[in-house]
PDB file of N, CA and C in Angstrom:
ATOM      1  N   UNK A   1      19.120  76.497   1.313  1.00  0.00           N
ATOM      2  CA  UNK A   1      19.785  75.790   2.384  1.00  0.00           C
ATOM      3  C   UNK A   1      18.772  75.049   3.268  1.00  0.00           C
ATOM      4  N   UNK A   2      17.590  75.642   3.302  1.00  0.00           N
ATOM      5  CA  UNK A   2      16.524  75.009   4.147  1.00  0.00           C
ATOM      6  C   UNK A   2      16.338  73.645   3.813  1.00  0.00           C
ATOM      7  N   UNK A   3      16.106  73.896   2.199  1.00  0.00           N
ATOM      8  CA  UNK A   3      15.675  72.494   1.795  1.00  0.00           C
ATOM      9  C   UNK A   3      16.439  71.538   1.763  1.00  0.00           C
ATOM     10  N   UNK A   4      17.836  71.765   2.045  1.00  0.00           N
ATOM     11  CA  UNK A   4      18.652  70.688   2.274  1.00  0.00           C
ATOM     12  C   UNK A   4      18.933  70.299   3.964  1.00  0.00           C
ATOM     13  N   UNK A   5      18.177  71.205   4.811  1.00  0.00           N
ATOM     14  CA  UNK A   5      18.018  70.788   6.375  1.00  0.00           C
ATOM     15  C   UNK A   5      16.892  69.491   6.038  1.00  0.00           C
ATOM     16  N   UNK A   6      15.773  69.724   5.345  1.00  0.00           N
ATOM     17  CA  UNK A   6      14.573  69.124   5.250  1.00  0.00           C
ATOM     18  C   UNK A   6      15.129  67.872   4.976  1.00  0.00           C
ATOM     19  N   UNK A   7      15.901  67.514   3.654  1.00  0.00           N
ATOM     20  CA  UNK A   7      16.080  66.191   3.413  1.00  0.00           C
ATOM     21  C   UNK A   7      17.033  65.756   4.521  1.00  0.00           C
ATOM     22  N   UNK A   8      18.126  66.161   4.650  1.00  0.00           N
ATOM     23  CA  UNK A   8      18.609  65.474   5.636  1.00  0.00           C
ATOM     24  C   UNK A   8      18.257  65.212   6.826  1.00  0.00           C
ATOM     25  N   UNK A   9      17.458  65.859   7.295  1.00  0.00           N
ATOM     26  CA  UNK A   9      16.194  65.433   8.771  1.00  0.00           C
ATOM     27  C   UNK A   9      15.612  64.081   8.352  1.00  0.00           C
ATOM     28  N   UNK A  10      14.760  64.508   7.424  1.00  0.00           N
ATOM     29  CA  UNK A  10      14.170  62.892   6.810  1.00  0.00           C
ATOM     30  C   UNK A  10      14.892  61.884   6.328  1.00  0.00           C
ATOM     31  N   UNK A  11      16.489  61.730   6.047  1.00  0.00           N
ATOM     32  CA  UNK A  11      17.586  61.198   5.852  1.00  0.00           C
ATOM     33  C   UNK A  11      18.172  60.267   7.203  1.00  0.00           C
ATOM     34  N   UNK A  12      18.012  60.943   8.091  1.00  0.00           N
ATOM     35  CA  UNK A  12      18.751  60.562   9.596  1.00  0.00           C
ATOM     36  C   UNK A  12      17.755  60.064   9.692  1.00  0.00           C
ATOM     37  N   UNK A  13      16.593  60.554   9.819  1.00  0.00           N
ATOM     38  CA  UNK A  13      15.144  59.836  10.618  1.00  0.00           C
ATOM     39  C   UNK A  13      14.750  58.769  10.175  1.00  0.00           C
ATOM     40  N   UNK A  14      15.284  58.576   8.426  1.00  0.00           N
ATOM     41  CA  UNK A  14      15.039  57.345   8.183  1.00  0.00           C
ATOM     42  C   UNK A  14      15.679  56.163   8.322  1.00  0.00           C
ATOM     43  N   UNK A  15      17.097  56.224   8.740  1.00  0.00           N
ATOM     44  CA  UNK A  15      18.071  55.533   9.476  1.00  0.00           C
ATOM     45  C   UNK A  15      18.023  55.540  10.667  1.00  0.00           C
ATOM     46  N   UNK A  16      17.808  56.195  11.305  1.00  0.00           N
ATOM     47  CA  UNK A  16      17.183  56.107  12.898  1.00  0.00           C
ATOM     48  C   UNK A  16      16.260  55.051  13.024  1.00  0.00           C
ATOM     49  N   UNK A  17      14.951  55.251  12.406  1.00  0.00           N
ATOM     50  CA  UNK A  17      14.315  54.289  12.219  1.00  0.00           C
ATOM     51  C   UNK A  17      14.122  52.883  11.899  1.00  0.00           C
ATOM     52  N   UNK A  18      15.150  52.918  11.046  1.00  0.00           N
ATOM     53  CA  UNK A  18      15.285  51.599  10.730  1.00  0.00           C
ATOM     54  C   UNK A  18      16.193  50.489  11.650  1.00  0.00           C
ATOM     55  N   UNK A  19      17.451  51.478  11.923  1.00  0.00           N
ATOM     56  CA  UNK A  19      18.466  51.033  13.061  1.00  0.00           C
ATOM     57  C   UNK A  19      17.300  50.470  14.559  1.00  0.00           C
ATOM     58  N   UNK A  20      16.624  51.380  14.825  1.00  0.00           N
ATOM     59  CA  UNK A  20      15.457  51.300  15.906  1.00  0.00           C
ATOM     60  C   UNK A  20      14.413  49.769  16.158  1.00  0.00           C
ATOM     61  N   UNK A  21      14.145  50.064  14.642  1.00  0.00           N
ATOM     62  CA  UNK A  21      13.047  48.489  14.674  1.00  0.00           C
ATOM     63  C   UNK A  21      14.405  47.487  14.466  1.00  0.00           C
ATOM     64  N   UNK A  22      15.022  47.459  13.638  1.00  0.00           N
ATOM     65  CA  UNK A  22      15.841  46.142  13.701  1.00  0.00           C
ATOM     66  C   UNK A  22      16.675  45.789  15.113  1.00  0.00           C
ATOM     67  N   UNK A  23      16.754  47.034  15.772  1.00  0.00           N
ATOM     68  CA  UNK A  23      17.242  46.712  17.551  1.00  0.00           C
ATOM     69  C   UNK A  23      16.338  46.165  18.385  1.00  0.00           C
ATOM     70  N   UNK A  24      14.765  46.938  18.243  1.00  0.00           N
ATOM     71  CA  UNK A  24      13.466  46.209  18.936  1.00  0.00           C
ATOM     72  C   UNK A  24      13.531  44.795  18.600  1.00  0.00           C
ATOM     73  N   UNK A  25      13.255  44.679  17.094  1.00  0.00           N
ATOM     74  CA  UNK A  25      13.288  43.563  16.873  1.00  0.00           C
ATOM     75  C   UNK A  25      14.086  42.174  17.395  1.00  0.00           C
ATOM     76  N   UNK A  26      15.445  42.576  17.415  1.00  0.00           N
ATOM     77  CA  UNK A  26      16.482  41.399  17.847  1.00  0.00           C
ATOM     78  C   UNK A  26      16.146  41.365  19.477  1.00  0.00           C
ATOM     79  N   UNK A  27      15.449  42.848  20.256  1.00  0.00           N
ATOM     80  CA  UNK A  27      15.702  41.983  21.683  1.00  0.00           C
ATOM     81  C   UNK A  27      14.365  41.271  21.711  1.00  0.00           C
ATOM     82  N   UNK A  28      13.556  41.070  21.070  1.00  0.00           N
ATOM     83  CA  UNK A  28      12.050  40.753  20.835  1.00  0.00           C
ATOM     84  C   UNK A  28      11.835  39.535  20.750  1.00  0.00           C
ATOM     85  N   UNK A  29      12.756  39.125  19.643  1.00  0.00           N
ATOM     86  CA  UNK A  29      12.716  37.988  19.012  1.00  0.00           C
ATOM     87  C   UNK A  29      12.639  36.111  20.305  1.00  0.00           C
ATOM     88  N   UNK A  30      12.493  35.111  20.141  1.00  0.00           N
ATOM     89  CA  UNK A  30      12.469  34.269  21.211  1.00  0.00           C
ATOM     90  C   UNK A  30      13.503  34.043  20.317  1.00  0.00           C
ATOM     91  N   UNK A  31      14.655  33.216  20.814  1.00  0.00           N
ATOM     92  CA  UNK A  31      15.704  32.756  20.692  1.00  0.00           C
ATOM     93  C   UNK A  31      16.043  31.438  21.334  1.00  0.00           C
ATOM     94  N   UNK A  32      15.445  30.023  20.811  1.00  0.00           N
ATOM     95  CA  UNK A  32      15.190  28.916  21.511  1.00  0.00           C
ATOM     96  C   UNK A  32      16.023  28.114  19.967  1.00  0.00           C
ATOM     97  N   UNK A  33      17.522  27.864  20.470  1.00  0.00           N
ATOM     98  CA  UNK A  33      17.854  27.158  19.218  1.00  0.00           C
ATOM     99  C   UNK A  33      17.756  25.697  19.617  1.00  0.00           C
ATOM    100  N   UNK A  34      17.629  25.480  18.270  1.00  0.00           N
ATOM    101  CA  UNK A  34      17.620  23.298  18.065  1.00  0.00           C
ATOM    102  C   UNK A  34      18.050  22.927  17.066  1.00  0.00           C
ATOM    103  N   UNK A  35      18.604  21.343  17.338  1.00  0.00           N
ATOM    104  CA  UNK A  35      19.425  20.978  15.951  1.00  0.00           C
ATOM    105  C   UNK A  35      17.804  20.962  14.425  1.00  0.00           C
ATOM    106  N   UNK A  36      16.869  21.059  14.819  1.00  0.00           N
ATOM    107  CA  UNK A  36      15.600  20.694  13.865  1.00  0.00           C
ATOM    108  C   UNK A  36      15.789  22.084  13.197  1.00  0.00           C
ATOM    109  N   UNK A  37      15.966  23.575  14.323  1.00  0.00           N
ATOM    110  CA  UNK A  37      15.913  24.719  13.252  1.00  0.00           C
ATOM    111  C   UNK A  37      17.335  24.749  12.511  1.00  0.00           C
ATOM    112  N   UNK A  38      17.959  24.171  12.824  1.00  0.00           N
ATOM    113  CA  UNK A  38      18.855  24.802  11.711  1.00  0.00           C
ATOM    114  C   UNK A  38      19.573  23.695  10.788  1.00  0.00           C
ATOM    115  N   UNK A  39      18.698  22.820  11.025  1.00  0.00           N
ATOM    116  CA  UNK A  39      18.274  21.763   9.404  1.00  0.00           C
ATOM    117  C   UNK A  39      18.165  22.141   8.342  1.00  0.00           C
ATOM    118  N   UNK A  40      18.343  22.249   6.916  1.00  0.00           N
ATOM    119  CA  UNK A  40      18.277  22.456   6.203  1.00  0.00           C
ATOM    120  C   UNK A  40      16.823  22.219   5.442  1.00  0.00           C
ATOM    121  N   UNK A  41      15.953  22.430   5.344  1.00  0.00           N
ATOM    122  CA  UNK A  41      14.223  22.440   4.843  1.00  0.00           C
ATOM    123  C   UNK A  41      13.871  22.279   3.424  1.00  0.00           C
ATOM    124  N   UNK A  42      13.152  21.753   2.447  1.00  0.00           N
ATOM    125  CA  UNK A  42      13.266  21.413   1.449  1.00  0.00           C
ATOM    126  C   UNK A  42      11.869  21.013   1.489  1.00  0.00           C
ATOM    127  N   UNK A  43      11.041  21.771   1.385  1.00  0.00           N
ATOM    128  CA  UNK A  43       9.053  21.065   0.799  1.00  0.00           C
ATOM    129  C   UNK A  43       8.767  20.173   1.706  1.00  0.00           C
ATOM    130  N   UNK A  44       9.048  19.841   2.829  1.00  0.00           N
ATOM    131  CA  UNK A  44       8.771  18.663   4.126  1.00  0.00           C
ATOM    132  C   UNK A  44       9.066  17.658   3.590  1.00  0.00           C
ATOM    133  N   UNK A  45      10.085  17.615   2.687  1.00  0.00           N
ATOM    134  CA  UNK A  45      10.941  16.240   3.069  1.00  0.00           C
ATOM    135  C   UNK A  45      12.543  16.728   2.848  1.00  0.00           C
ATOM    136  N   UNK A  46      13.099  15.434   3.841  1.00  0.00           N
ATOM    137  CA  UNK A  46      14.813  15.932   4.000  1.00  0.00           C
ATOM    138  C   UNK A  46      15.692  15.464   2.170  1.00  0.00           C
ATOM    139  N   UNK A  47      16.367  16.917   2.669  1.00  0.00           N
ATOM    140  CA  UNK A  47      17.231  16.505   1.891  1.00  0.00           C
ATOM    141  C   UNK A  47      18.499  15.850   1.711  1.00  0.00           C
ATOM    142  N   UNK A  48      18.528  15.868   0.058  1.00  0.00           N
ATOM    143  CA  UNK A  48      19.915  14.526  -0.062  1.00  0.00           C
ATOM    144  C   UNK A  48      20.891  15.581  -0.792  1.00  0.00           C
ATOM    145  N   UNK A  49      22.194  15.350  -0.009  1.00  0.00           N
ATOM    146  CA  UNK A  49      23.510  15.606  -0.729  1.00  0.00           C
ATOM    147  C   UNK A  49      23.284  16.592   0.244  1.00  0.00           C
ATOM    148  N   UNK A  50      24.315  17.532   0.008  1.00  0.00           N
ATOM    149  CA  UNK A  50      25.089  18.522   0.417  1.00  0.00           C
ATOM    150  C   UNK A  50      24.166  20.088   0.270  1.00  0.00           C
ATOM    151  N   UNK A  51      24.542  20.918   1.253  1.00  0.00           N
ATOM    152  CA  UNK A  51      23.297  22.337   0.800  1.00  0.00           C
ATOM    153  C   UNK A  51      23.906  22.856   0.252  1.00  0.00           C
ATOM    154  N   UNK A  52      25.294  22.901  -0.116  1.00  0.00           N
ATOM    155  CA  UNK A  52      26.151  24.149  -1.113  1.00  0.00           C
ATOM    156  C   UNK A  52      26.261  22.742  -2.380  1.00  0.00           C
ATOM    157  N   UNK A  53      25.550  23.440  -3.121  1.00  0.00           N
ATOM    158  CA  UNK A  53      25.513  22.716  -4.496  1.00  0.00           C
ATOM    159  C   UNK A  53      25.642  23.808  -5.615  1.00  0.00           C
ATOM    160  N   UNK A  54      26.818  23.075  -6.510  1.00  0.00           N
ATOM    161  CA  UNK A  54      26.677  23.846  -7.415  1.00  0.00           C
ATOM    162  C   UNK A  54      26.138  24.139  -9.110  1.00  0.00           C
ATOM    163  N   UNK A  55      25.312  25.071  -9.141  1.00  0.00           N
ATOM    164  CA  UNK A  55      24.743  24.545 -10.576  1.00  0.00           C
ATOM    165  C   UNK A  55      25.190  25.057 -11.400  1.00  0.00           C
ATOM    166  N   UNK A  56      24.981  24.571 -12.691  1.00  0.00           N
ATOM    167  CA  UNK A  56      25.478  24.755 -14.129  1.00  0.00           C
ATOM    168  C   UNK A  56      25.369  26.528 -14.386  1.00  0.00           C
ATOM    169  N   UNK A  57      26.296  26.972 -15.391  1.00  0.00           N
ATOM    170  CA  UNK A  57      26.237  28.514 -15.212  1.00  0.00           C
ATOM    171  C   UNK A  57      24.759  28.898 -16.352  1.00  0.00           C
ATOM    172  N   UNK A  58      24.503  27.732 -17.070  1.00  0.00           N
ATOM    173  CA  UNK A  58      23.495  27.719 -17.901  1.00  0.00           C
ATOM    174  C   UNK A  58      22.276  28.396 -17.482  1.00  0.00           C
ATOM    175  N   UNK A  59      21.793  27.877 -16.055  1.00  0.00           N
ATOM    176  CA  UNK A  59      20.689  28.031 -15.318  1.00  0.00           C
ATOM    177  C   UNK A  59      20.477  29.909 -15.663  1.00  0.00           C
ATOM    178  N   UNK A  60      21.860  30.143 -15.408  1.00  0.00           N
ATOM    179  CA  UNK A  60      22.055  32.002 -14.420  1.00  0.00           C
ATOM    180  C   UNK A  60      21.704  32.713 -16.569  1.00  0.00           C
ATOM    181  N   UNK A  61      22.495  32.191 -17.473  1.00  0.00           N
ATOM    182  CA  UNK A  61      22.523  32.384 -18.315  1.00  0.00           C
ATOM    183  C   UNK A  61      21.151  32.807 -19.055  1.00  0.00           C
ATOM    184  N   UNK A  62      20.448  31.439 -18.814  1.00  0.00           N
ATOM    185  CA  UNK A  62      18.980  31.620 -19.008  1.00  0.00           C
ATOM    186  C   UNK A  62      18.278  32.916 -18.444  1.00  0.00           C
ATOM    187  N   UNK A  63      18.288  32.828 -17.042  1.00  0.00           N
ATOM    188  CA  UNK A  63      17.745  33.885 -16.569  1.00  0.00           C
ATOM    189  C   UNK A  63      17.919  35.146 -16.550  1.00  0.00           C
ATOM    190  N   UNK A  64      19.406  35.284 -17.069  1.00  0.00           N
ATOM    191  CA  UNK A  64      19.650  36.724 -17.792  1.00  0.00           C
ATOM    192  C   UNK A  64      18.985  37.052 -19.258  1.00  0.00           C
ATOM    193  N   UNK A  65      18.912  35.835 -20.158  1.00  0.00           N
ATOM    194  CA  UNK A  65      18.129  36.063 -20.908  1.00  0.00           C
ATOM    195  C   UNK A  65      16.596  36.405 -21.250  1.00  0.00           C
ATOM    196  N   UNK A  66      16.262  35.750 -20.367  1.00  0.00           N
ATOM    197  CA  UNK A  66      14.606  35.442 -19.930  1.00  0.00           C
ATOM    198  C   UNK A  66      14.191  37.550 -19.360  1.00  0.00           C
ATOM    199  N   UNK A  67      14.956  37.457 -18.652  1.00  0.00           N
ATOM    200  CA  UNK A  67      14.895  39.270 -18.210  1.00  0.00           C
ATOM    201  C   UNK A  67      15.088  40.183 -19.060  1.00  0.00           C
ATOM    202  N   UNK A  68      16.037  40.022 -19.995  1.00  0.00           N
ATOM    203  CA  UNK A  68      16.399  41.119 -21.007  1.00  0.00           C
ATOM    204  C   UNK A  68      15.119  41.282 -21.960  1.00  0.00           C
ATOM    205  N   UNK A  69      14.612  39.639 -22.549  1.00  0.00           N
ATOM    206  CA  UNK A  69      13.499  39.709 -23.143  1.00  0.00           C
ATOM    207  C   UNK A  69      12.250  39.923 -22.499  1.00  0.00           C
ATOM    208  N   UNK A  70      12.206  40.030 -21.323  1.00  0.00           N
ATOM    209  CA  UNK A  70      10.552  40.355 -20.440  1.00  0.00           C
ATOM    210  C   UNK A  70      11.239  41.757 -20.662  1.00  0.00           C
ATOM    211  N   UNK A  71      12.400  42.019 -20.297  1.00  0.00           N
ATOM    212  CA  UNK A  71      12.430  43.698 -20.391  1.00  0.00           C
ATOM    213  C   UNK A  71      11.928  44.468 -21.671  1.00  0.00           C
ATOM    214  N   UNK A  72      12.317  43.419 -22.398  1.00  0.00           N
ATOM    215  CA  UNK A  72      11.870  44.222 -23.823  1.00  0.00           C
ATOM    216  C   UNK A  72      10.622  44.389 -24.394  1.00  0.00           C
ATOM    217  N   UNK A  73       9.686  43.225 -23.899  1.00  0.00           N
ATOM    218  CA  UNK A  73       8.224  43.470 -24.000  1.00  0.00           C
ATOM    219  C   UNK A  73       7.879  44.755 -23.372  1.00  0.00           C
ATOM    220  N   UNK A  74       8.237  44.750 -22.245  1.00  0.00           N
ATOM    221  CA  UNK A  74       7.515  46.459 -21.357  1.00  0.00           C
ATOM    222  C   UNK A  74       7.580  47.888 -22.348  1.00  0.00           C
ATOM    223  N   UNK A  75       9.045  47.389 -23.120  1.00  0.00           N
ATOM    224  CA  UNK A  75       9.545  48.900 -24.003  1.00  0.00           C
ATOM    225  C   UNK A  75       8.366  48.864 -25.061  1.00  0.00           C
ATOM    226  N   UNK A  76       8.190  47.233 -25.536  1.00  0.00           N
ATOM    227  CA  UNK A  76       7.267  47.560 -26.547  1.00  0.00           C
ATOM    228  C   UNK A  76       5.547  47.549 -26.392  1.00  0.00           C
ATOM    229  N   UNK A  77       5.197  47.941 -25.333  1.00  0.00           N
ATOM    230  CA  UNK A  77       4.045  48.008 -25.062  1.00  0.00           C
ATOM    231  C   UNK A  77       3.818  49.517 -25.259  1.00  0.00           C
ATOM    232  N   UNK A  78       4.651  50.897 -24.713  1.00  0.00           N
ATOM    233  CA  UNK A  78       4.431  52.267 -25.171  1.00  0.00           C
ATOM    234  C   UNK A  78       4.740  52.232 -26.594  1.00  0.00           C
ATOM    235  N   UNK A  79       5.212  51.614 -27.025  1.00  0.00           N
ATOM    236  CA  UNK A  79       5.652  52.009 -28.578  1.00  0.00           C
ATOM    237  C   UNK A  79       3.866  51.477 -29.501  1.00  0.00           C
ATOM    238  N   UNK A  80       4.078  50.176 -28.734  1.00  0.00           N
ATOM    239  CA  UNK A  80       2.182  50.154 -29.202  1.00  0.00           C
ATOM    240  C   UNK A  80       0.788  51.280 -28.999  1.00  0.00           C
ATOM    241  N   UNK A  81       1.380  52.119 -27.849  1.00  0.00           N
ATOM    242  CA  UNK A  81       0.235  52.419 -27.726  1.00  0.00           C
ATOM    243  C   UNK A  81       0.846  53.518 -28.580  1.00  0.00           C
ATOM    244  N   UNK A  82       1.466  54.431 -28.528  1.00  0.00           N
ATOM    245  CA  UNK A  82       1.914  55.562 -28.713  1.00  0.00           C
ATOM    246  C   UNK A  82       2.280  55.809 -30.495  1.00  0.00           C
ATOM    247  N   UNK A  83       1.487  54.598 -31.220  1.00  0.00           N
ATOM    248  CA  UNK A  83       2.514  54.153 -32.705  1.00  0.00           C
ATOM    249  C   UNK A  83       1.644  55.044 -33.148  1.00  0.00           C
ATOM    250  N   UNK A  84       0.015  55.745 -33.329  1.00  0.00           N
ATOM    251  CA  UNK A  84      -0.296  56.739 -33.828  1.00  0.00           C
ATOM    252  C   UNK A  84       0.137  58.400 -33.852  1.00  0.00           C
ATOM    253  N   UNK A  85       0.981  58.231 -33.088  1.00  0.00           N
ATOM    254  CA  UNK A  85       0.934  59.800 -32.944  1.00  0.00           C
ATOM    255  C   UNK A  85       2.253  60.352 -34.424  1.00  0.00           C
ATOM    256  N   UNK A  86       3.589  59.795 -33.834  1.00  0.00           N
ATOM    257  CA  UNK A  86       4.580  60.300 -34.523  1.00  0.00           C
ATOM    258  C   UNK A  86       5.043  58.959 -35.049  1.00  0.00           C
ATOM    259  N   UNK A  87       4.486  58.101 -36.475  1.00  0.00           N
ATOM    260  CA  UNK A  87       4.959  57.107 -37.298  1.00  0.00           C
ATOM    261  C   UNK A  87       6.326  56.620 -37.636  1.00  0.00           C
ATOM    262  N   UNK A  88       6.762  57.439 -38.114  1.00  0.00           N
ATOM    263  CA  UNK A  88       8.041  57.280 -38.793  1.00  0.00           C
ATOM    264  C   UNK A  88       9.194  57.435 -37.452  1.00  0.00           C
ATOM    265  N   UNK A  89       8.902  58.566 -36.330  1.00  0.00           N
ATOM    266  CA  UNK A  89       9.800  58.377 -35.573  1.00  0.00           C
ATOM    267  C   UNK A  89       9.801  57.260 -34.658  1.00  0.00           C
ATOM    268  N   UNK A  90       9.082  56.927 -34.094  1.00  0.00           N
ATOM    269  CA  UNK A  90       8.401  56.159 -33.605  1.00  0.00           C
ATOM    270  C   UNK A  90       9.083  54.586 -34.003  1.00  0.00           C
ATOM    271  N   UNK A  91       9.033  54.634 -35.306  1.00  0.00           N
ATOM    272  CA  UNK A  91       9.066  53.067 -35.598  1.00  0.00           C
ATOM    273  C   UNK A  91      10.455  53.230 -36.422  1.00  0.00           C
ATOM    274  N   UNK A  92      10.981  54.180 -36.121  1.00  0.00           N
ATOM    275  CA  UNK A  92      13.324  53.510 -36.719  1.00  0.00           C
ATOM    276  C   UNK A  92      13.648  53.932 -35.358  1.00  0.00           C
ATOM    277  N   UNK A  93      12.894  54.283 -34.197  1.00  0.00           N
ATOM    278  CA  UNK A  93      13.441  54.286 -32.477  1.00  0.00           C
ATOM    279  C   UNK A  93      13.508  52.680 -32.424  1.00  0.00           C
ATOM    280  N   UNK A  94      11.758  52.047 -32.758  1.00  0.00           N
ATOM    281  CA  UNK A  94      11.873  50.827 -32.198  1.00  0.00           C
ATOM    282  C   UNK A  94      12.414  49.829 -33.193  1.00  0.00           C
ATOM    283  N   UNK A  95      12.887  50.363 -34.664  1.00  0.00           N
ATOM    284  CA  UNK A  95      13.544  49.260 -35.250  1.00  0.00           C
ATOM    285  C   UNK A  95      15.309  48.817 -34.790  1.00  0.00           C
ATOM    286  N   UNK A  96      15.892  50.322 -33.963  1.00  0.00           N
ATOM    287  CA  UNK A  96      17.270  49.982 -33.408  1.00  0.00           C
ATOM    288  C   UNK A  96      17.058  49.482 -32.333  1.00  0.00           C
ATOM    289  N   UNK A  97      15.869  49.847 -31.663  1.00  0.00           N
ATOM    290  CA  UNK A  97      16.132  48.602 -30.587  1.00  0.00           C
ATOM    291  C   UNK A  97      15.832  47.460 -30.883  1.00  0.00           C
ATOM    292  N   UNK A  98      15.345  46.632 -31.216  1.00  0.00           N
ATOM    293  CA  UNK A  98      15.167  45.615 -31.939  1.00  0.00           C
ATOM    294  C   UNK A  98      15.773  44.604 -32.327  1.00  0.00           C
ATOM    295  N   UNK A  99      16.812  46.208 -33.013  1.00  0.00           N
ATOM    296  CA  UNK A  99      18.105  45.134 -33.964  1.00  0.00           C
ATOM    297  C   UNK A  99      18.771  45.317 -32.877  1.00  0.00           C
ATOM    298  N   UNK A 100      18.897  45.637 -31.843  1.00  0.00           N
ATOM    299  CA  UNK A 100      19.923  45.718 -30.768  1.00  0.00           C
ATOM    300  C   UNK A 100      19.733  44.509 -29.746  1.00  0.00           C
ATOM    301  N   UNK A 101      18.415  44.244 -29.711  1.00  0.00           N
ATOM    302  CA  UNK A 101      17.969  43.142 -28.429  1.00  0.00           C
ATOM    303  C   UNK A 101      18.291  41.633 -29.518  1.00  0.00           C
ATOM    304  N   UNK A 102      17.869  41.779 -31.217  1.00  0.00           N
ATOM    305  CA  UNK A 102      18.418  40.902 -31.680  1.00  0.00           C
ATOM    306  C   UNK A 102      19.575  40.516 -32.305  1.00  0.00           C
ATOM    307  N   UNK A 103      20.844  41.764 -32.155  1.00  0.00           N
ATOM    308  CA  UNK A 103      21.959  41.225 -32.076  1.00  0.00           C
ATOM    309  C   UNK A 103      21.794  40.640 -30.985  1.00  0.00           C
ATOM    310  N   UNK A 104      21.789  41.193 -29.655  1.00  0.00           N
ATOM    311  CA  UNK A 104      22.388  40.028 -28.632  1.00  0.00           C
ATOM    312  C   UNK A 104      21.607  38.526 -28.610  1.00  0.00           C
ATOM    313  N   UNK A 105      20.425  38.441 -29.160  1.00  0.00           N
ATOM    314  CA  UNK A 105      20.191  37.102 -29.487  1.00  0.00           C
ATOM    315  C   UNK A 105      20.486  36.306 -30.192  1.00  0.00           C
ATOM    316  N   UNK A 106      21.125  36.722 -31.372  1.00  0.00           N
ATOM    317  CA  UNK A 106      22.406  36.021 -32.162  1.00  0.00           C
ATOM    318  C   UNK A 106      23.379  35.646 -31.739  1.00  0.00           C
ATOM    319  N   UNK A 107      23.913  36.463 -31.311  1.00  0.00           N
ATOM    320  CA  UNK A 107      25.268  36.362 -30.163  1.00  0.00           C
ATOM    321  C   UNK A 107      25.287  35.347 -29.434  1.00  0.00           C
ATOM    322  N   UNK A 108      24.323  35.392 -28.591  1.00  0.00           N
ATOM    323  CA  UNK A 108      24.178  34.351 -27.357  1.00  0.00           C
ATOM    324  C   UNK A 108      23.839  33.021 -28.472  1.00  0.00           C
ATOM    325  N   UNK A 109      23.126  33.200 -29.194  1.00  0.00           N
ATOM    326  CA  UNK A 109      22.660  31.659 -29.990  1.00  0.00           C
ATOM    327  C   UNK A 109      24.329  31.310 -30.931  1.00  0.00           C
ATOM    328  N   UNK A 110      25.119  32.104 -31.174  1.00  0.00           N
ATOM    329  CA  UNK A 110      26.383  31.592 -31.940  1.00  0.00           C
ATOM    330  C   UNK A 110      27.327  31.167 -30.546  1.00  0.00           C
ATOM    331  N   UNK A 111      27.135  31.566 -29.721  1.00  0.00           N
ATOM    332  CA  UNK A 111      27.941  31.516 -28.771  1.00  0.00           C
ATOM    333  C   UNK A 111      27.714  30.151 -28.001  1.00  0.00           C
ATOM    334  N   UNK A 112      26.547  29.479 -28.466  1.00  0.00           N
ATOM    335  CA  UNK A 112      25.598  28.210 -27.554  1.00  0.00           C
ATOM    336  C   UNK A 112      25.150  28.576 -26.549  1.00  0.00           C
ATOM    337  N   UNK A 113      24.903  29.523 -25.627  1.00  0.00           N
ATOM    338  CA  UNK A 113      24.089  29.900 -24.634  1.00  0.00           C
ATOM    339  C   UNK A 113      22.902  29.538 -24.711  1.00  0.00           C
ATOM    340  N   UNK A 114      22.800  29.294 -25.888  1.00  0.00           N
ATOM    341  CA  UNK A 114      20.827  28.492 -25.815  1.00  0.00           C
ATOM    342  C   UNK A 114      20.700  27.317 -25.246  1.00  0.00           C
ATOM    343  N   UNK A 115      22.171  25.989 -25.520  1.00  0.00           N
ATOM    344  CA  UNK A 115      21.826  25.022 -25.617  1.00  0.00           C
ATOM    345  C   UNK A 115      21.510  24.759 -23.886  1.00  0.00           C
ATOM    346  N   UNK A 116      21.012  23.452 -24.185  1.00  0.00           N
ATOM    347  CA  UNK A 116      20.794  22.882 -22.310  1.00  0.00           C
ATOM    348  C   UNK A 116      21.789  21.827 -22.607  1.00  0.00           C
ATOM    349  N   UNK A 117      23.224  22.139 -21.905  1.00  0.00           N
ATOM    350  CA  UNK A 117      23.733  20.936 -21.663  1.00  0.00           C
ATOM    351  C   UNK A 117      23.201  20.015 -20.482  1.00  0.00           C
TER     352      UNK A 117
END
């Protein structure tokens, strides 16, 4: 029972805390508004069109892809180091994943998710 006084002390305290600085903070802050701050900013030069723009779902598509495959390098970096010890298990672990990261790259490529419209 103790140890559940312990976390929850450090539980509150850490919400305390945080509630605390973000209250310091807001009365802290200078608060001098102008039409310049709440311009829309773009690399120091203004921008054109509208700030709610909407982009192609392609973009988001990509970048789900782009992650799944950086994810999959990380898996196969222990499987590199670790490929001496236990062979055979070792390498039909990393042949289902494999075929698993390259079904979904089939998928997405039958599906056109590759293309750039």
């Amino acid at each position: 029972m103790a140890d559940h006084l312990v976390v929850a002390a450090f539980l509150a305290l850490g919400v305390v805390f945080v509630i605390a600085t973000l209250g310091v903070s807001w009365l802290l802050q200078p608060h001098r508004p102008s039409e310049e701050k709440y311009s829309t900013y773009e690399c120091g030069s203004e921008p054109i069109g509208p700030p709610w723009v909407q982009f192609h779902i392609g973009y988001y598509v990509y970048a789900l892809l782009f992650v799944m495959f950086d994810i999959e390098t990380v898996f196969l970096y222990p499987w590199a180091v670790a490929f001496g010890q236990r062979i055979p298990f070792i390498l039909t672990e990393m042949t289902v994943f494999l075929a698993i990261i390259g079904a979904g790259l089939a998928y997405a490529w039958k599906e056109g998710a590759l293309k750039w419209r």
